[in-house]
Protein backbone atom coordinates (compact mmCIF):
# COMPACT_ATOMS: atom_id res chain seq x y z
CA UNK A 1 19.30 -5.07 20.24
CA UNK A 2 16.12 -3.02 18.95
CA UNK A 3 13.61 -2.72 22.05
CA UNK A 4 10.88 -0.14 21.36
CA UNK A 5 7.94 -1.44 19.98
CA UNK A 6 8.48 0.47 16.56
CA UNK A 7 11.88 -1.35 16.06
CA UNK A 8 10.01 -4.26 17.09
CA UNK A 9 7.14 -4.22 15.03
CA UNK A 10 9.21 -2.71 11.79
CA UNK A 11 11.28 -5.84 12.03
CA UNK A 12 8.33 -8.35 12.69
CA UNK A 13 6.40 -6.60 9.38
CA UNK A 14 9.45 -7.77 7.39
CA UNK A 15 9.01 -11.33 7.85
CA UNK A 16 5.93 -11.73 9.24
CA UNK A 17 5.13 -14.85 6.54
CA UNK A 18 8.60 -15.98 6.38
CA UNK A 19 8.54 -17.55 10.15
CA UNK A 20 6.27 -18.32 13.24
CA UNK A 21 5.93 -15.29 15.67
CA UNK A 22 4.62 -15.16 19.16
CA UNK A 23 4.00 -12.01 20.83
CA UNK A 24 4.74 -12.05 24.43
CA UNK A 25 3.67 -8.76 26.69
CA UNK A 26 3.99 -8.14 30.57
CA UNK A 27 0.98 -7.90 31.79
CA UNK A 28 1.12 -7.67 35.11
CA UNK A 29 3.95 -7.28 38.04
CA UNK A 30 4.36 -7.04 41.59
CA UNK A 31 7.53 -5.94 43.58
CA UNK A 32 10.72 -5.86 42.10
CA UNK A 33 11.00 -6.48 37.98
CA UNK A 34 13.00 -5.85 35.02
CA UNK A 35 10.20 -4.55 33.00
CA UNK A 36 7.04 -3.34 33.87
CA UNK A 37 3.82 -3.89 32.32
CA UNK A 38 3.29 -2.99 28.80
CA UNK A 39 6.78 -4.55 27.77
CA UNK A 40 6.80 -6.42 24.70
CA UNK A 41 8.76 -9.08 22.75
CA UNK A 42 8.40 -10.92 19.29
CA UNK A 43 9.90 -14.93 19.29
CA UNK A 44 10.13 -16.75 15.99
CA UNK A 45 10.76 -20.31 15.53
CA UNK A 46 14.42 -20.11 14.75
CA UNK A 47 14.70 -19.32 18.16
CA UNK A 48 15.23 -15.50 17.94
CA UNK A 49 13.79 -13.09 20.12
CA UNK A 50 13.23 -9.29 19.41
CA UNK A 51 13.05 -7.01 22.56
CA UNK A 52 13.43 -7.67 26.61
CA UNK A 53 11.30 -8.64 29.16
CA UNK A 54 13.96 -9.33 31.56
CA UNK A 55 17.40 -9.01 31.96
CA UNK A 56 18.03 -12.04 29.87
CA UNK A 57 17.54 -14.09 32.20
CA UNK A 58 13.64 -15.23 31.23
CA UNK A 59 14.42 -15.42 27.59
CA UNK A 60 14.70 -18.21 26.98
CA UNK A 61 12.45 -19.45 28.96
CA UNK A 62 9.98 -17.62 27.32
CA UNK A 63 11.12 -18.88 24.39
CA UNK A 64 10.57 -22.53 25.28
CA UNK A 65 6.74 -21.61 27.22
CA UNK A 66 5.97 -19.48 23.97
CA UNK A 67 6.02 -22.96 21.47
CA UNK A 68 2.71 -24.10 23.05
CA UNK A 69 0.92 -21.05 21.32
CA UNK A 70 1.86 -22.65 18.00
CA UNK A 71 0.46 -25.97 18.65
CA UNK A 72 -3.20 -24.85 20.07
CA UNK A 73 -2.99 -21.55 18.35
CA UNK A 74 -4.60 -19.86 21.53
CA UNK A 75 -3.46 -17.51 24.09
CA UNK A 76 -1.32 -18.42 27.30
CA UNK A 77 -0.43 -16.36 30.14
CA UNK A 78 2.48 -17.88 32.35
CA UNK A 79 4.17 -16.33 35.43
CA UNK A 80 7.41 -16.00 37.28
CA UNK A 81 7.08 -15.27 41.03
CA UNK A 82 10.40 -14.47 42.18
CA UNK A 83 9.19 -13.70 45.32
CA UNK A 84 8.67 -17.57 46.10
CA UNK A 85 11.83 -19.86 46.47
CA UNK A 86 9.60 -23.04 45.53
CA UNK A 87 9.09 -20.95 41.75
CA UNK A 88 10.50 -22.07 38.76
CA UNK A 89 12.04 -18.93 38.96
CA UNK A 90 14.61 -19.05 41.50
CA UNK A 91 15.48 -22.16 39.32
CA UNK A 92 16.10 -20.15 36.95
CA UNK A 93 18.76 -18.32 39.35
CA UNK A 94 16.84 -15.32 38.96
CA UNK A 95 15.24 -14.36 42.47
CA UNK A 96 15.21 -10.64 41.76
CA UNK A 97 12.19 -10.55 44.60
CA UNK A 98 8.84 -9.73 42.43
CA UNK A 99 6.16 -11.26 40.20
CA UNK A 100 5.68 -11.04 36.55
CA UNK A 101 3.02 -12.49 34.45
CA UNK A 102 3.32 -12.64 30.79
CA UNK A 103 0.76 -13.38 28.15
CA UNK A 104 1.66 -15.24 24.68
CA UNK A 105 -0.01 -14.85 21.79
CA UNK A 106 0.72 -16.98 18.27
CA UNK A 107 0.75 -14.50 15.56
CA UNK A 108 -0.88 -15.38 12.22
CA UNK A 109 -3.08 -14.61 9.13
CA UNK A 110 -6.17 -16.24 10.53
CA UNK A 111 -6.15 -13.91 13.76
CA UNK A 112 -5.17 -11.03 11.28
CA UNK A 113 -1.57 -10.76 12.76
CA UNK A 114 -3.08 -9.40 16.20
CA UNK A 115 -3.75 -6.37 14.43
CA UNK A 116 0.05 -5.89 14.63
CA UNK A 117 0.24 -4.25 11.09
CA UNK A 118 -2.41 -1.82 11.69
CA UNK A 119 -0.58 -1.00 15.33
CA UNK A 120 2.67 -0.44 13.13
CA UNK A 121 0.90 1.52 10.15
CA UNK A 122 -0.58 4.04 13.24
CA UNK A 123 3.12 4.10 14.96
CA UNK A 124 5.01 5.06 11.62
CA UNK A 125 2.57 8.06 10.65
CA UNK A 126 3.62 9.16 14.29
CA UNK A 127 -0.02 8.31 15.82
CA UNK A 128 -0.50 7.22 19.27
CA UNK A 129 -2.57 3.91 19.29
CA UNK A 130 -4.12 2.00 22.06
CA UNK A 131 -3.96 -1.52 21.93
CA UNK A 132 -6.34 -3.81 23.46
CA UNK A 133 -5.38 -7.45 24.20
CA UNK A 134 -7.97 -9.98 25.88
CA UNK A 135 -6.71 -11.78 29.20
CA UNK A 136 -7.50 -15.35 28.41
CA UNK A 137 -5.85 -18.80 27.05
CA UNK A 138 -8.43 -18.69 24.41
CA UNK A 139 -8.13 -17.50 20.64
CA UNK A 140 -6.44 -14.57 20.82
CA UNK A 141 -8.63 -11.00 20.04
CA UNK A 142 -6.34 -7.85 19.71
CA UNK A 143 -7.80 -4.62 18.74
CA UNK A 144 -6.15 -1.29 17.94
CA UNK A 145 -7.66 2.27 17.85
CA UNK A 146 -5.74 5.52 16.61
CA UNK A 147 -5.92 8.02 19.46
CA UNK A 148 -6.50 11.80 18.10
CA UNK A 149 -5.80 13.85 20.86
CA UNK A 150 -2.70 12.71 22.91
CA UNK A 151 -2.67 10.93 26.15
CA UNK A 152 -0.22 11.56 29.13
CA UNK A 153 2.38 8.93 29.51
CA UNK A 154 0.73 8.42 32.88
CA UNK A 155 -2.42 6.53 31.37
CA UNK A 156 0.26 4.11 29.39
CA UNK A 157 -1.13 0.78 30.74
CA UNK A 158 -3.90 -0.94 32.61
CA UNK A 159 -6.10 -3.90 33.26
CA UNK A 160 -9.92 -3.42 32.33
CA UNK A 161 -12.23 -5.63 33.97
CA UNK A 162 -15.51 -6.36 32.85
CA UNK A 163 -16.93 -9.91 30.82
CA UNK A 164 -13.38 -9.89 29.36
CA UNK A 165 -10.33 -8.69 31.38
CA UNK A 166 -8.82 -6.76 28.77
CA UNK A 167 -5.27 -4.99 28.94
CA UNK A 168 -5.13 -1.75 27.15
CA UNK A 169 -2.43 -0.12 26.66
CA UNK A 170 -1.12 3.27 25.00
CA UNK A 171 1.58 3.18 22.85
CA UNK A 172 3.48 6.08 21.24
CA UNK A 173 5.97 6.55 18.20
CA UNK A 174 9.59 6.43 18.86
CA UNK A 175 10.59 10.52 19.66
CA UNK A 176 11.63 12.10 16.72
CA UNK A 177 15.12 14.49 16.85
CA UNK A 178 16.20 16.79 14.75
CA UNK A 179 19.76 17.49 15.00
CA UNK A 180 20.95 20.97 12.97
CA UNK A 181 24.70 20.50 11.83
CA UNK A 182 26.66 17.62 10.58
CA UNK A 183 30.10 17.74 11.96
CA UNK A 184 32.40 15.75 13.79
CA UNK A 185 30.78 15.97 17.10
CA UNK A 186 27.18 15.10 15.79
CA UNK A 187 28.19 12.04 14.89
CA UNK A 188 28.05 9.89 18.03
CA UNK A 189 24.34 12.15 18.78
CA UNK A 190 23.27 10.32 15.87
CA UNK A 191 24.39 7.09 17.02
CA UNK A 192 23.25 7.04 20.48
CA UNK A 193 20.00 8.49 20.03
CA UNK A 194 19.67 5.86 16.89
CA UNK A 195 20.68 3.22 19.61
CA UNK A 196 18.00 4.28 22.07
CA UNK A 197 15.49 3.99 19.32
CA UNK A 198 14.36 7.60 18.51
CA UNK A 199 14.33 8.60 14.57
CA UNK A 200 16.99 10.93 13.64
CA UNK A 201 16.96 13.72 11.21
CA UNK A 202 19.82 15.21 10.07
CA UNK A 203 19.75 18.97 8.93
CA UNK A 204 22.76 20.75 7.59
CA UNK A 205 22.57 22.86 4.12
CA UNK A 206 26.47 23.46 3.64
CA UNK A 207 28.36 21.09 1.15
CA UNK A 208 30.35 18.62 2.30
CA UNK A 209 28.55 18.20 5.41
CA UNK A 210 25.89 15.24 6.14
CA UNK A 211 27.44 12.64 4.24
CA UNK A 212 25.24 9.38 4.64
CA UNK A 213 28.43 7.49 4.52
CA UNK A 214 29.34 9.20 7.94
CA UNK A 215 25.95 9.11 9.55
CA UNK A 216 24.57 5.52 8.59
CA UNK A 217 22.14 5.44 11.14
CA UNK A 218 20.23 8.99 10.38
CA UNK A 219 16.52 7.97 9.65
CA UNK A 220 16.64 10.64 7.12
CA UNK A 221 19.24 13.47 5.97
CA UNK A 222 17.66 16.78 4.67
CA UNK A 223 20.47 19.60 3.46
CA UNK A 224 17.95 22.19 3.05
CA UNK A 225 18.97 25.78 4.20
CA UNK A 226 16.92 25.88 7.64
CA UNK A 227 14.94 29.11 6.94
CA UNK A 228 13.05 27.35 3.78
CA UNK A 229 12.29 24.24 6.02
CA UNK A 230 8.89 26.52 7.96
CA UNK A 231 6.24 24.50 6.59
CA UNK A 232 8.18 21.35 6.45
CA UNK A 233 5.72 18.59 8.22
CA UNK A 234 7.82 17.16 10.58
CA UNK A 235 8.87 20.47 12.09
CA UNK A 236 5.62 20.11 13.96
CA UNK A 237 6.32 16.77 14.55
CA UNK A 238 9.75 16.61 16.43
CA UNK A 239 10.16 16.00 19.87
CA UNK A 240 14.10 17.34 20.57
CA UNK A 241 15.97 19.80 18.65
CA UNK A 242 19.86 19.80 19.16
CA UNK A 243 21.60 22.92 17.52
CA UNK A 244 25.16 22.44 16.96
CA UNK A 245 26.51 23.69 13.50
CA UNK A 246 29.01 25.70 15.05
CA UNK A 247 28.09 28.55 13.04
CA UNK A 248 26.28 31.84 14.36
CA UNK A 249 24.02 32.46 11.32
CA UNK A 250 23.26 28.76 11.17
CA UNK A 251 22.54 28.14 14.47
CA UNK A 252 20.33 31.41 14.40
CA UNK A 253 18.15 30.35 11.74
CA UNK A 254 17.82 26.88 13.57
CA UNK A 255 17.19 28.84 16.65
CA UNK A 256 14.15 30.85 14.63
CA UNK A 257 12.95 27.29 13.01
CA UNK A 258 12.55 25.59 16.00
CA UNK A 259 10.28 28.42 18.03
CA UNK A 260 7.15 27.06 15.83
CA UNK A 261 8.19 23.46 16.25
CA UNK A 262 6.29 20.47 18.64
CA UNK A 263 9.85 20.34 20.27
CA UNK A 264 9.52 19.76 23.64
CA UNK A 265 13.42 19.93 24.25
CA UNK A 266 15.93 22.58 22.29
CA UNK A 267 19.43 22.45 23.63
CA UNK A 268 21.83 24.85 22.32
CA UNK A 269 25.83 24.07 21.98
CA UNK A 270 27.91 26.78 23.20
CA UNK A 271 28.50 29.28 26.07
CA UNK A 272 25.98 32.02 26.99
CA UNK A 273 27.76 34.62 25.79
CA UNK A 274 28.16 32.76 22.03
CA UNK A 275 24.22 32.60 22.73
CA UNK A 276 23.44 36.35 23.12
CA UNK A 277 25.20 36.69 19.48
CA UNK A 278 23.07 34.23 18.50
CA UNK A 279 19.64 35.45 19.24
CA UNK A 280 20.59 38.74 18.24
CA UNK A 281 21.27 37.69 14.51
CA UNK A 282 17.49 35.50 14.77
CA UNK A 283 16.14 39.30 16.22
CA UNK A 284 14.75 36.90 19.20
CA UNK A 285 15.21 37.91 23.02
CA UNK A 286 15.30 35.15 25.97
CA UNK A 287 11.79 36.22 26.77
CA UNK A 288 10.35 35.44 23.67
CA UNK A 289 11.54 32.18 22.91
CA UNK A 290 8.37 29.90 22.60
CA UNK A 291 10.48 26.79 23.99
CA UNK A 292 12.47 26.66 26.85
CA UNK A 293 16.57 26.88 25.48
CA UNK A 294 18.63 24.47 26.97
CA UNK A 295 22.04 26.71 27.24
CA UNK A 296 24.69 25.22 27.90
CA UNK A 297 23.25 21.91 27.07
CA UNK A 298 23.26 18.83 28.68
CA UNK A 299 23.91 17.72 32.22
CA UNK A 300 27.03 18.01 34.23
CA UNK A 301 28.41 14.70 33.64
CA UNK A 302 32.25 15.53 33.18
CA UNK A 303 34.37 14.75 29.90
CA UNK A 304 35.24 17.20 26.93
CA UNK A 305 35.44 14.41 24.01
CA UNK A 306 32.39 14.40 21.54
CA UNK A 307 31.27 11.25 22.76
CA UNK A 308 30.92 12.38 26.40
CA UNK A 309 28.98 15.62 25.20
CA UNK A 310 26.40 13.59 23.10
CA UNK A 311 25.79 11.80 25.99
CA UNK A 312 25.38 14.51 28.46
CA UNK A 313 23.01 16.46 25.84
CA UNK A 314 21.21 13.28 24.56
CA UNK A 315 20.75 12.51 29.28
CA UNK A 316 19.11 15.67 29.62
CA UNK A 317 16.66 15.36 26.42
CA UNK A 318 15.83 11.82 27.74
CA UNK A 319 15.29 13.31 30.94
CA UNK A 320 12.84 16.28 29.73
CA UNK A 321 10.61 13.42 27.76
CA UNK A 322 10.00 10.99 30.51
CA UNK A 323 9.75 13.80 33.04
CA UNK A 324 12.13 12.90 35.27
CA UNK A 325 14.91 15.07 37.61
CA UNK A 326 17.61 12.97 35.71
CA UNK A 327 19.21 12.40 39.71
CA UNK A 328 20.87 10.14 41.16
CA UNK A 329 18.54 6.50 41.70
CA UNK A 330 21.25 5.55 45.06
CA UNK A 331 21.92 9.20 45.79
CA UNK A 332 25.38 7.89 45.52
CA UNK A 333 26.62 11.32 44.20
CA UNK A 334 25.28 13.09 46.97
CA UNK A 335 27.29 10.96 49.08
């Protein structure tokens, strides 16, 4: 299931006309909760829901609340304390120990879509947006705004009170990877990082490689050799760079394309020693390497096969992008 508001919204564009849509969003929670606020889902009326704001266990729930918004056409906010055994809630079975409320808002020409469309138009040029949402069961008024300079993920949501209590929240485009080499062990990079919602380009020059038939879920494939790719746009627009062609010149010239890149991640495949050859052929020392190299790559999470080493490469990218010591959550490891 697509999550991330990009997925989201790309599908909702679609068929926007073709069904009823209600847009439901966390807006607040307290204690313990699946999501947190910000969280988003799209519900149509064939009963299909787009995104999570539980563990499945509010669904459809939500589903059911969210049919009042096509009847009045106006906002509703409904909550789940699961902190209270008398809450419709812990009839649910859910009793996870926190709060959640959830506004729902019917989705429609006549409130121009909740300026979903622009949100989407601002998310696929790789824009951050902020989008504004009032807190009230009255006619719903969403507004958008195209932020220039980025903001930290630290600012990503809060509650603005004033005449209208208005929830504002940044949201950013899906990170973008750029994975140099096409063979057998990029494959399941591809289709992890396409499962976790990031866009995927593909970048291998040699014939033969990059097939689309092997790599279906590549947002784009680009066989261009990598040292004529400099003033290629989304160089400065990628977030990760993986470098595994398995070839020393290649991986060089990679090595030499990424140092003017927005990557904020470059993992290298291969031992150190492979690595010194490497930097040699791109005339580059350790020292002046604009990003930092990942080398080895990835975290120590055991396994040889090429599905275990995506994994372990694609853990540690995550990691680096949402800032985190990618440890233990139980310490259990350290037990």
């Amino acid at each position: 299931m697509a999550n991330r508001i990009s997925q989201l919204l790309s599908h909702w564009s679609e068929n926007r006309d073709v069904h009823l849509w209600v847009l439901a969003t966390i807006i607040e929670t307290d204690g313990s909760s699946y999501r947190k606020a910000g969280a988003m889902m799209l519900i149509n009326d064939m009963g299909q829901y787009f995104g999570l704001l539980s563990g499945g266990c509010l669904e459809s729930d939500i589903m059911r609340q969210a049919r009042r918004c096509w009847d009045n056409k106006q906002n509703r906010i409904i909550e789940y304390d699961m902190r209270e055994e008398e809450d419709l809630a812990w009839q649910l079975g859910i009793g996870c120990g926190g709060m959640v409320r959830i506004l729902l808002q019917p989705v429609h020409s006549n409130n121009e879509y909740l300026k979903l469309d622009e949100l989407n138009s601002y998310l696929a040029q790789r824009l951050q947006a902020e989008y504004h949402q009032n807190i009230d069961e009255g006619v719903p008024l969403n507004r958008v705004f195209p932020v220039v300079d980025p903001i930290p993920k630290e600012t990503k949501s809060t509650l603005k009170e004033g005449a209208n209590t208005t929830f504002v929240q940044l949201l950013s485009p899906a990170p973008l990877i750029a994975v140099f080499g096409a063979g057998v062990d990029a494959k399941p990079v591809v289709s992890i990082a396409a499962e976790l919602g990031w866009q995927v380009l593909l970048v291998d020059p040699r014939v033969g490689y990059a097939k689309a038939e092997f790599f279906p879920k590549a947002s784009q494939i680009i066989r261009s050799a990598f040292d004529e790719l400099h003033s290629a746009a989304w160089v400065s627009q990628i977030d990760v760079a993986l470098v595994l062609t398995h070839n020393i010149k290649l991986d060089a010239a990679a090595l030499s394309l990424v140092q003017g890149s927005s990557a904020k991640y470059v993992g290298l495949l291969g031992p150190t020693h492979r690595t010194d050859r490497v930097l040699d052929i791109a005339k580059l020392s350790r020292k002046e390497l604009t990003k930092p190299l990942a080398n080895p790559v990835g975290l120590r999470l055991g396994g040889e096969l090429p599905e275990s080493i995506a994994l372990s490469m694609l853990s540690e990218a995550h990691a680096v992008l949402e800032n985190t010591d990618a440890l233990s959550i139980s310490g259990v490891l350290n037990k």
